[in-house]
C-alpha atoms as a PDB file:
ATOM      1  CA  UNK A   1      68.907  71.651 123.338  1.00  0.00           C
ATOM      2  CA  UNK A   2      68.156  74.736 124.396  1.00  0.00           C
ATOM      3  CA  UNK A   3      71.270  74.786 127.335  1.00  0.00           C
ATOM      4  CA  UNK A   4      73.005  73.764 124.809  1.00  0.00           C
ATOM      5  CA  UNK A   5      72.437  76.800 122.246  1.00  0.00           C
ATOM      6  CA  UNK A   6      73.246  78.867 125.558  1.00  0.00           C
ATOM      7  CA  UNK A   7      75.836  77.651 126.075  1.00  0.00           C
ATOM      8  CA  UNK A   8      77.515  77.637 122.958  1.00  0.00           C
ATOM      9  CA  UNK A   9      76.494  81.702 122.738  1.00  0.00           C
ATOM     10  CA  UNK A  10      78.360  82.334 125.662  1.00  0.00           C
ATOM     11  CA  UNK A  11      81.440  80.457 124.497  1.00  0.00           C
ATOM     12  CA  UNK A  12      80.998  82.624 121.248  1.00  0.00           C
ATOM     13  CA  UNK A  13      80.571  85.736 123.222  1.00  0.00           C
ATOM     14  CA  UNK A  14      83.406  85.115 125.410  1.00  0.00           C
ATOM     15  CA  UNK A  15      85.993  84.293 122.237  1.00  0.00           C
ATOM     16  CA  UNK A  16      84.635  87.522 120.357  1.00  0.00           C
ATOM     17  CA  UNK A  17      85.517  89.428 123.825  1.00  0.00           C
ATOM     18  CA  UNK A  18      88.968  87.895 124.146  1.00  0.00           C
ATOM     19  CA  UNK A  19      89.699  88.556 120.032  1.00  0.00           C
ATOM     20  CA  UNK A  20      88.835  92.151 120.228  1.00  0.00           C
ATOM     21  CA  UNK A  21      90.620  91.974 123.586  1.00  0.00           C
ATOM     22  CA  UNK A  22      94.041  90.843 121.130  1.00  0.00           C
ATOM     23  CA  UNK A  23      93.329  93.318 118.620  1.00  0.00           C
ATOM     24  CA  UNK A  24      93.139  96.396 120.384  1.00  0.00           C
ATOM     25  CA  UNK A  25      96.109  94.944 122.229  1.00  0.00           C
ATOM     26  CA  UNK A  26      98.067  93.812 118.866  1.00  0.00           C
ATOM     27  CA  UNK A  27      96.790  97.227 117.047  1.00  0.00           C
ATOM     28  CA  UNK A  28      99.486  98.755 115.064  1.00  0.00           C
ATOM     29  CA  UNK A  29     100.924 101.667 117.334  1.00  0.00           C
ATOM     30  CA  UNK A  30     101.007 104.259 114.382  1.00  0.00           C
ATOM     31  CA  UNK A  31      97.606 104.057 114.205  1.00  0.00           C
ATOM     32  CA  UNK A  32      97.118 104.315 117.855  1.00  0.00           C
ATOM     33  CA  UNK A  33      99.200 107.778 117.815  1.00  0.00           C
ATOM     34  CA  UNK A  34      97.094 108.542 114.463  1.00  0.00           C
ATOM     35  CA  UNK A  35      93.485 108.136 116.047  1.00  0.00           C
ATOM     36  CA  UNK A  36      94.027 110.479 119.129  1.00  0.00           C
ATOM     37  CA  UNK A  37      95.935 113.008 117.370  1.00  0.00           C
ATOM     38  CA  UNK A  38      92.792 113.346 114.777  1.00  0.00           C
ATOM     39  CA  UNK A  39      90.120 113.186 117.749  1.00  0.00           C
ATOM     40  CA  UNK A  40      92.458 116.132 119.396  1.00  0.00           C
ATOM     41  CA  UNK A  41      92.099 117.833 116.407  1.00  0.00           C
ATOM     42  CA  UNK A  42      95.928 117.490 114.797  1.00  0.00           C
ATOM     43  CA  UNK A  43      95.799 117.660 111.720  1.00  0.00           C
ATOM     44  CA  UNK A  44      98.552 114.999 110.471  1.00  0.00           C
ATOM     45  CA  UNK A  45     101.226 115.947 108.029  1.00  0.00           C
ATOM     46  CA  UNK A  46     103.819 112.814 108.075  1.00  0.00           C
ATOM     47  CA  UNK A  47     104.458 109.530 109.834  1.00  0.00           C
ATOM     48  CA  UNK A  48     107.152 107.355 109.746  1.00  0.00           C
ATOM     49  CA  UNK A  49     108.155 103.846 110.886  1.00  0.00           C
ATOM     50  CA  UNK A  50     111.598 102.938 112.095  1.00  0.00           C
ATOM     51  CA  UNK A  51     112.157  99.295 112.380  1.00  0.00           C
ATOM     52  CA  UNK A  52     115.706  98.009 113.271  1.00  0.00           C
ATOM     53  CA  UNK A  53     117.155  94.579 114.648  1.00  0.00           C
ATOM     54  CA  UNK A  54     120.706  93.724 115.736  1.00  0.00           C
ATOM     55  CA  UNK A  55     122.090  90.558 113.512  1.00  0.00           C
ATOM     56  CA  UNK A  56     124.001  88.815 115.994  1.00  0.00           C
ATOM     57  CA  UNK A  57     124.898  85.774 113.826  1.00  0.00           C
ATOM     58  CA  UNK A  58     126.419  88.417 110.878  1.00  0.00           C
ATOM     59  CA  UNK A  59     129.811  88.463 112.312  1.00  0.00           C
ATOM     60  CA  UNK A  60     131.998  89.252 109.104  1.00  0.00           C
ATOM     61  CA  UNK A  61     131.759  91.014 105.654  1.00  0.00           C
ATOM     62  CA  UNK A  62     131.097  87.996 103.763  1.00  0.00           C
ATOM     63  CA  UNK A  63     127.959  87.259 105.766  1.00  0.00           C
ATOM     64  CA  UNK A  64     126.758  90.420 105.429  1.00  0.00           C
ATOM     65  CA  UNK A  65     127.383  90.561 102.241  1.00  0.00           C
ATOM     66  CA  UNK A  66     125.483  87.343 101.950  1.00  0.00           C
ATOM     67  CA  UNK A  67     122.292  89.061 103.730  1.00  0.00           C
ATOM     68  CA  UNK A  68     122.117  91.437 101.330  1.00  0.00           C
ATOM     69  CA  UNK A  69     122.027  88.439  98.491  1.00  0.00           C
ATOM     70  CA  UNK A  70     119.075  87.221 100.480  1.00  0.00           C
ATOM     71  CA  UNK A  71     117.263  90.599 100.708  1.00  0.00           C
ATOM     72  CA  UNK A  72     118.662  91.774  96.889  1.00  0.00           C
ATOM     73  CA  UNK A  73     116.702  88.729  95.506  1.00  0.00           C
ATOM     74  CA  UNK A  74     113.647  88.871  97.687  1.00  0.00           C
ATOM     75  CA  UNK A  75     113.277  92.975  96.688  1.00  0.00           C
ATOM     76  CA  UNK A  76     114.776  93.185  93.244  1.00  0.00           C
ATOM     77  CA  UNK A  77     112.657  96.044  92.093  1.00  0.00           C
ATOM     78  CA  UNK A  78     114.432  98.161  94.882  1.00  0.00           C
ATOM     79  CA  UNK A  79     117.344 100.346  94.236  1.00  0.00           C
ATOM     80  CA  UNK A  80     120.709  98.815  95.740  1.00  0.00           C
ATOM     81  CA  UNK A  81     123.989 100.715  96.503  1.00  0.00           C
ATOM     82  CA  UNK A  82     126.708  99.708  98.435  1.00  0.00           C
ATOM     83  CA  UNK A  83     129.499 102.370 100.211  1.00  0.00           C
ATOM     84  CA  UNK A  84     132.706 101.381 102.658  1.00  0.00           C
ATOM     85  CA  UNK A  85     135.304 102.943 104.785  1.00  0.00           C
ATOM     86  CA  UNK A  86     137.140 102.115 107.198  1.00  0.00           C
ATOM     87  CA  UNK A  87     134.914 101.394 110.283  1.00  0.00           C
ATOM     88  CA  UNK A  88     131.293 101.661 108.560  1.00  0.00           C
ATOM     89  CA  UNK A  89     130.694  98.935 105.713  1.00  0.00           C
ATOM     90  CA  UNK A  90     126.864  99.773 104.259  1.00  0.00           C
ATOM     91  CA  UNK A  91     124.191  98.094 101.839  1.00  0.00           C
ATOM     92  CA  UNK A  92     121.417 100.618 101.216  1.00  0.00           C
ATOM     93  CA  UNK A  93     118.112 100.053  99.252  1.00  0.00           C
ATOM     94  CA  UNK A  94     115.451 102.244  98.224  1.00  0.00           C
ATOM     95  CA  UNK A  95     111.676 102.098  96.947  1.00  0.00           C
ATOM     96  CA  UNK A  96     109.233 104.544  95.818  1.00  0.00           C
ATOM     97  CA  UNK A  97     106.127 102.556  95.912  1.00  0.00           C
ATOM     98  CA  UNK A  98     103.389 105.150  95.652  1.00  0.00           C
ATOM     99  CA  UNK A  99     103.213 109.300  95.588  1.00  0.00           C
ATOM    100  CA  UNK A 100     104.890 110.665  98.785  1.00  0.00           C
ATOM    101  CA  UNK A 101     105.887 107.555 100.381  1.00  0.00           C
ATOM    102  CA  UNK A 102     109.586 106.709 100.613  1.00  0.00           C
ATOM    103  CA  UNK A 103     110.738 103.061 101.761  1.00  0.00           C
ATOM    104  CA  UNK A 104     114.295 102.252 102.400  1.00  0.00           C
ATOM    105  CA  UNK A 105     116.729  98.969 103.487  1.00  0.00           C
ATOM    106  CA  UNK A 106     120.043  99.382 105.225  1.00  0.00           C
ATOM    107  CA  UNK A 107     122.113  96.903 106.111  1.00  0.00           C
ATOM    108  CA  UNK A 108     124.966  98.560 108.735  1.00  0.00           C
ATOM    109  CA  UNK A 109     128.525  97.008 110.196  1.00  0.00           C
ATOM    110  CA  UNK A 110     130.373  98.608 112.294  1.00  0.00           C
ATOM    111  CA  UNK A 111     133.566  98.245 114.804  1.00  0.00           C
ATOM    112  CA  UNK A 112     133.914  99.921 117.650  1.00  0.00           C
ATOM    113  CA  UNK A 113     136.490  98.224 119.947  1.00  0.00           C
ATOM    114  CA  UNK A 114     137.273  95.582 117.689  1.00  0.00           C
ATOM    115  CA  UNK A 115     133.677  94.614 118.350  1.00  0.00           C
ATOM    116  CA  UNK A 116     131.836  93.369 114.901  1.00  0.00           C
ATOM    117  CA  UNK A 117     127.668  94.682 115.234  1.00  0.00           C
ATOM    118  CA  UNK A 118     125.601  94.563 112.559  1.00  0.00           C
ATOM    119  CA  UNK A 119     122.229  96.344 111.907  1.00  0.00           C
ATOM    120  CA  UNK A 120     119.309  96.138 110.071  1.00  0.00           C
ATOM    121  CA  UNK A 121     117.348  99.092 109.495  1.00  0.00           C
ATOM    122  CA  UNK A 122     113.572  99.369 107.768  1.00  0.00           C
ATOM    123  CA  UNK A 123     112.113 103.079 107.084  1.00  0.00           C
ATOM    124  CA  UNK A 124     109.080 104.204 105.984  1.00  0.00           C
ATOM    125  CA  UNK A 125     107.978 107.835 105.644  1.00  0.00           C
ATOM    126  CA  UNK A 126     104.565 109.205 103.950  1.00  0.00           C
ATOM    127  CA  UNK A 127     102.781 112.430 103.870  1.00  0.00           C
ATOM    128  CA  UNK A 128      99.214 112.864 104.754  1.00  0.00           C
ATOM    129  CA  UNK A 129      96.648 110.519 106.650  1.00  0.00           C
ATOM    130  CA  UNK A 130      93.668 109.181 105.604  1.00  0.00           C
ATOM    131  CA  UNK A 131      91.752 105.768 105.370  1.00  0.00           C
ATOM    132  CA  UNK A 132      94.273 104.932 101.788  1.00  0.00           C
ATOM    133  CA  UNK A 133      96.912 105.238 103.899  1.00  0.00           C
ATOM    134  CA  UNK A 134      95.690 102.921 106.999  1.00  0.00           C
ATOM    135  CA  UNK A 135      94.797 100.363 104.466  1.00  0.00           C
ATOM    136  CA  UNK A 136      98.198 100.682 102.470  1.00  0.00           C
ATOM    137  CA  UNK A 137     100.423 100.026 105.563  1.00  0.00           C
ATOM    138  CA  UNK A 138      97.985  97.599 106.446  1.00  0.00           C
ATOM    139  CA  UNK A 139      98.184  95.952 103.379  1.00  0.00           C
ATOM    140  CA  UNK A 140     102.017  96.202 102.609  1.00  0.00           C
ATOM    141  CA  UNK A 141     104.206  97.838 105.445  1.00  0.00           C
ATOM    142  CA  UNK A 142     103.297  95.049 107.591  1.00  0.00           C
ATOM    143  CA  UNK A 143     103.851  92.329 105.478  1.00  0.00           C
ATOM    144  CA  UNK A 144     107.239  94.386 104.701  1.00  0.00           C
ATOM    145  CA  UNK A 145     108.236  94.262 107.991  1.00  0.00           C
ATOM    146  CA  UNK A 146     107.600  90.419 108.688  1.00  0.00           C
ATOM    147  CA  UNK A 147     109.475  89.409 105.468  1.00  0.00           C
ATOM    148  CA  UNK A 148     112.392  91.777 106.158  1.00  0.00           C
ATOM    149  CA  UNK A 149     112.693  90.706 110.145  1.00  0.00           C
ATOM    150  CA  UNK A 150     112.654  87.452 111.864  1.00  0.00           C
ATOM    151  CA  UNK A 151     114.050  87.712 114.883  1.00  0.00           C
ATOM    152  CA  UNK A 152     113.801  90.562 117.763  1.00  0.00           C
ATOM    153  CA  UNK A 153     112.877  93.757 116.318  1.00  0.00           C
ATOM    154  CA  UNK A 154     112.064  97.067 117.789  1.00  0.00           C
ATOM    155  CA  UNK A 155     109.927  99.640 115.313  1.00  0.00           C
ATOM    156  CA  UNK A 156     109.713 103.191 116.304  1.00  0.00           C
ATOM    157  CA  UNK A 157     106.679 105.162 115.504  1.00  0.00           C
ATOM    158  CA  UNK A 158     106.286 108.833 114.788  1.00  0.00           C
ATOM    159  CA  UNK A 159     103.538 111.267 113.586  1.00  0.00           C
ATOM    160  CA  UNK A 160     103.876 115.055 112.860  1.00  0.00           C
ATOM    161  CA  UNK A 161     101.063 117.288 112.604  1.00  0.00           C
ATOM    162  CA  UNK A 162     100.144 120.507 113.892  1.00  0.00           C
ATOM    163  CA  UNK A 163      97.197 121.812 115.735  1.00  0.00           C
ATOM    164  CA  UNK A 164      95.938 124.717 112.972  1.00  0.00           C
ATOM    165  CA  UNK A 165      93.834 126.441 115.726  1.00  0.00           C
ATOM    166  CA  UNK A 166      94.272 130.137 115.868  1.00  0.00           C
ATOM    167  CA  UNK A 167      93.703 129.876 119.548  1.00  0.00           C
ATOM    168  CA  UNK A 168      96.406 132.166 121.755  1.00  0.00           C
ATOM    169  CA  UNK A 169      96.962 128.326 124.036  1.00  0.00           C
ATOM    170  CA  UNK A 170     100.387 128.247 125.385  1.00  0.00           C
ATOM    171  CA  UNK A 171     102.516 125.182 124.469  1.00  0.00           C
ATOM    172  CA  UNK A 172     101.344 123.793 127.928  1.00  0.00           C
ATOM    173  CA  UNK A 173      97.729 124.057 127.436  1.00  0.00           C
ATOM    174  CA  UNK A 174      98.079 121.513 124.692  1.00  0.00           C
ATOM    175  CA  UNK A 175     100.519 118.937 125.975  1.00  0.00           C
ATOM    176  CA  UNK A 176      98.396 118.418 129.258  1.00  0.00           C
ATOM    177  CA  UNK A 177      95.365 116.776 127.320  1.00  0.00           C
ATOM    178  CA  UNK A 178      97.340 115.233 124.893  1.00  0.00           C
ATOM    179  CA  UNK A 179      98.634 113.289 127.852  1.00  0.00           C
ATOM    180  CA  UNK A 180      95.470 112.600 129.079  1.00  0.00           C
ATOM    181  CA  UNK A 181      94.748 111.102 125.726  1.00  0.00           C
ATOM    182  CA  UNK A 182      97.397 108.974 125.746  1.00  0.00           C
ATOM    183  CA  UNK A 183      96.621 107.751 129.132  1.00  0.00           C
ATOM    184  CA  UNK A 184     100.494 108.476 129.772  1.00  0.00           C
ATOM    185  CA  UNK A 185     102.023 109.549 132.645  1.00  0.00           C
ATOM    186  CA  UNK A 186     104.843 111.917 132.931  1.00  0.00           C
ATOM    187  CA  UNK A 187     108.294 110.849 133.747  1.00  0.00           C
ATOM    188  CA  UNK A 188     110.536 114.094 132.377  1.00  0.00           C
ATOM    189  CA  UNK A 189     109.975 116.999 130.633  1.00  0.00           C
ATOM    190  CA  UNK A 190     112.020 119.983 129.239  1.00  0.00           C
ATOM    191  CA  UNK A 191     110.097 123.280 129.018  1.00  0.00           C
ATOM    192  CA  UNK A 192     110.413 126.558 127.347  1.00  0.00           C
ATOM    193  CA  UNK A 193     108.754 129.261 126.436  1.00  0.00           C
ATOM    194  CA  UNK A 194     108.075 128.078 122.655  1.00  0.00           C
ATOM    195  CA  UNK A 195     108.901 124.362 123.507  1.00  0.00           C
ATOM    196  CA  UNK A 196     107.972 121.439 125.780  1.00  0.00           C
ATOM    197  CA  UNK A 197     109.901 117.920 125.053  1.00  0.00           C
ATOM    198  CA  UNK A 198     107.777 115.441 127.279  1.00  0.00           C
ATOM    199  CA  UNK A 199     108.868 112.141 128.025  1.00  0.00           C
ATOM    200  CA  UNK A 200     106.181 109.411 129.157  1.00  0.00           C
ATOM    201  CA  UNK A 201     104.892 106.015 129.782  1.00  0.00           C
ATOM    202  CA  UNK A 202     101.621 104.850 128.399  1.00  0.00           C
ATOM    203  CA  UNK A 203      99.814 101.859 129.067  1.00  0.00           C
ATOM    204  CA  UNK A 204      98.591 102.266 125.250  1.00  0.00           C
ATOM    205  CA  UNK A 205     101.817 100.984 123.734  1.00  0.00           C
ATOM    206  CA  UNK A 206     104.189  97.645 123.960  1.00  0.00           C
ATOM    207  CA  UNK A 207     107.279  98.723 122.805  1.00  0.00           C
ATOM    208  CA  UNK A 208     109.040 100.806 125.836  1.00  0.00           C
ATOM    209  CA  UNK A 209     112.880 101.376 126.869  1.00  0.00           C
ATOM    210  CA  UNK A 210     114.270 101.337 130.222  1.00  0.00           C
ATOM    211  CA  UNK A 211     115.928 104.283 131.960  1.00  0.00           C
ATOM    212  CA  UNK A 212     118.324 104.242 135.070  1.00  0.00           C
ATOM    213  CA  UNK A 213     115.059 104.545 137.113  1.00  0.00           C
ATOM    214  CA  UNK A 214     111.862 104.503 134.894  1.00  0.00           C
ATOM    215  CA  UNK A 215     110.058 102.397 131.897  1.00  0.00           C
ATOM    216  CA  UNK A 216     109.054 104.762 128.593  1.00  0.00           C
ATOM    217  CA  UNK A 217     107.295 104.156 125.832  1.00  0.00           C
ATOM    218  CA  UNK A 218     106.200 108.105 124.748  1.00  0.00           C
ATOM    219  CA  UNK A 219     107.675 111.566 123.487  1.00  0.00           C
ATOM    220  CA  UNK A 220     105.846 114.300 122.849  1.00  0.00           C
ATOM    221  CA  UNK A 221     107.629 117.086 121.532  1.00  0.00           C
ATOM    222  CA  UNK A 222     105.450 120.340 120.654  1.00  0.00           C
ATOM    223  CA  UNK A 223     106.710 123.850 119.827  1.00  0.00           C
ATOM    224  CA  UNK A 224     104.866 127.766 119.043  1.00  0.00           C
ATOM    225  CA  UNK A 225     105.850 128.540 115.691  1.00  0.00           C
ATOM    226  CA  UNK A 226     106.242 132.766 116.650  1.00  0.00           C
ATOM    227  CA  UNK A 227     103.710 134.760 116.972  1.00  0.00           C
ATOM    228  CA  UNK A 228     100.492 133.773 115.173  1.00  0.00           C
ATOM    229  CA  UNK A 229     101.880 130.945 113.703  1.00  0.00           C
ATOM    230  CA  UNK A 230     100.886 127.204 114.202  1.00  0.00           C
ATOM    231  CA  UNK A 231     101.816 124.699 117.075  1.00  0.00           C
ATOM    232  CA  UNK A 232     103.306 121.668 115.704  1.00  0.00           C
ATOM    233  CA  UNK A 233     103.433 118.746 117.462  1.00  0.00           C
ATOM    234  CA  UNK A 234     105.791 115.577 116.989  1.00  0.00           C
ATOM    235  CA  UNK A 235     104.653 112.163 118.884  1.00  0.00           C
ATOM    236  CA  UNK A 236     106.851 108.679 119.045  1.00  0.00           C
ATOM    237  CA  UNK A 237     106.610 105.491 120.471  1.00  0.00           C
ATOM    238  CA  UNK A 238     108.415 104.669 122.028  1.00  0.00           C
ATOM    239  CA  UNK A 239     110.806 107.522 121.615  1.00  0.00           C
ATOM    240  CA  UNK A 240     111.180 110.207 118.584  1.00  0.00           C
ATOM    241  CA  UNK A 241     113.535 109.021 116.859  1.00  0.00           C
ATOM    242  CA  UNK A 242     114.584 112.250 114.394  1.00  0.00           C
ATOM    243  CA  UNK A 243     115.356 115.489 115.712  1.00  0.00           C
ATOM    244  CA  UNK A 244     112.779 117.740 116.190  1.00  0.00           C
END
C-alpha cells in the first residue's frame, strides 16, 4: 500500500512539474514584458495588443461583407462603420469597455496586383498596470481574442513605460540589463546619442519573425528625454509595432 501511495505522489509530482512547465510556457507574453519591466523598475504607462490574421477563404466583397454579419451579431454592443475606395474596402468596430481602455475590430481588403487579401485586425490599448488590469485581460481580452480568431493568428505585444530615476545613466546603461532580463540576445541595433532601437531574440517568447539571416522575437526601443528629463522605454514582442 505504501509503494503504492509513493508511487502515486510521484506521478502527482511529476504532472504538477509538467503543468507549471505549460504555463510558464503558455503565459500570456504581455505579462511576461510587464513582470520584468516592474522588477527593473519601469514604471508602466500603456500596453497594447495587436492581433491580426490573414482570411484566405474571404476572396470577394460579399464574403467579407458576410464576416462582418458574423462578427456584427456576435459584438452588437460595439460601434460599426463601414468606409470604401477604390483599392481599400473597410469594416471598423469600436468598444469602450472600461476607463482608459480602447478595443477595436477591423476587417481590411485590399488589391494590390489584382491580388484579393483580406485582414483581420484586433487592438487593445489601456493605460496603467496593476493586478485589475492582469485579471481584466485575463478575464476578457483572451476570451476576445479566441472568439474573434480561429485560424493562424499572430498578436503583437507592446508596453511603454519609463524608468523615473533621476540617475545621469546613458541610454546604454539601461538597455544592457534589460537584455539580460529578457534573456535576449542581440541581433541589430541602431544607436544614438538620445536613442538605442535594439532588435533581439529571446528564448522567453513564441511568437518570432524571420529575417534574411536571423529569428526575432524582441524590440527594445529606449530614448533620453533632454536633459533631466525621463528615459522612456518601449518593448514588443515580437516586434513594436507603432512608431516610437
Amino acid at each position: 500500500m505504501k509503494k503504492i501511495l509513493y508511487v502515486l505522489f510521484i506521478l502527482s509530482m511529476v504532472g504538477l512539474i509538467l503543468f507549471n512547465m505549460v504555463s510558464a510556457k503558455d503565459e500570456f507574453d504581455l505579462f511576461k514584458i510587464a513582470s520584468i519591466l516592474e522588477h527593473e523598475n519601469v514604471s508602466i504607462h500603456k500596453w497594447s495588443l495587436h492581433s491580426r490574421e490573414l482570411l484566405e477563404t474571404v476572396q470577394t466583397k460579399q464574403e467579407a461583407v458576410h464576416k462582418v454579419d458574423q462578427l456584427r451579431k456576435r459584438f452588437n454592443h460595439w460601434d460599426w462603420n463601414i468606409s470604401e475606395d477604390d483599392d481599400k474596402w473597410e469594416a471598423k468596430a469600436d468598444f469602450t469597455p472600461k476607463k482608459d481602455v480602447n478595443e477595436s475590430i477591423r476587417i481590411m481588403q485590399t488589391v494590390t496586383d489584382r491580388q484579393v487579401q483580406t485582414y483581420i485586425v484586433y487592438e487593445v490599448t489601456g493605460k496603467g498596470w496593476d493586478e485589475e488590469t492582469r485579471e481584466f485581460i485575463e478575464g476578457s481580452i483572451l476570451n476576445r481574442i479566441n472568439d474573434i480568431f480561429h485560424g493562424k493568428s499572430t498578436t503583437f505585444s507592446c508596453v511603454y513605460g519609463d524608468f523615473g530615476d533621476k540617475m545621469s545613466k546613458s541610454v546604454s546603461e539601461h538597455v544592457k540589463p534589460l537584455l539580460q532580463a529578457f534573456q535576449a540576445q542581440e541581433i541589430e541595433s541602431l544607436k544614438e546619442d538620445s536613442f538605442i532601437s535594439t532588435t533581439a531574440y529571446s528564448p522567453l517568447f513564441g511568437e518570432t519573425i524571420q529575417t534574411m539571416t536571423d529569428e526575432i522575437n524582441l524590440q527594445l526601443g529606449v530614448r533620453k528625454q533632454g536633459l533631466g528629463g525621463k528615459t522612456t522605454i518601449v518593448v514588443g514582442t515580437p516586434i513594436i509595432t507603432v512608431e516610437y
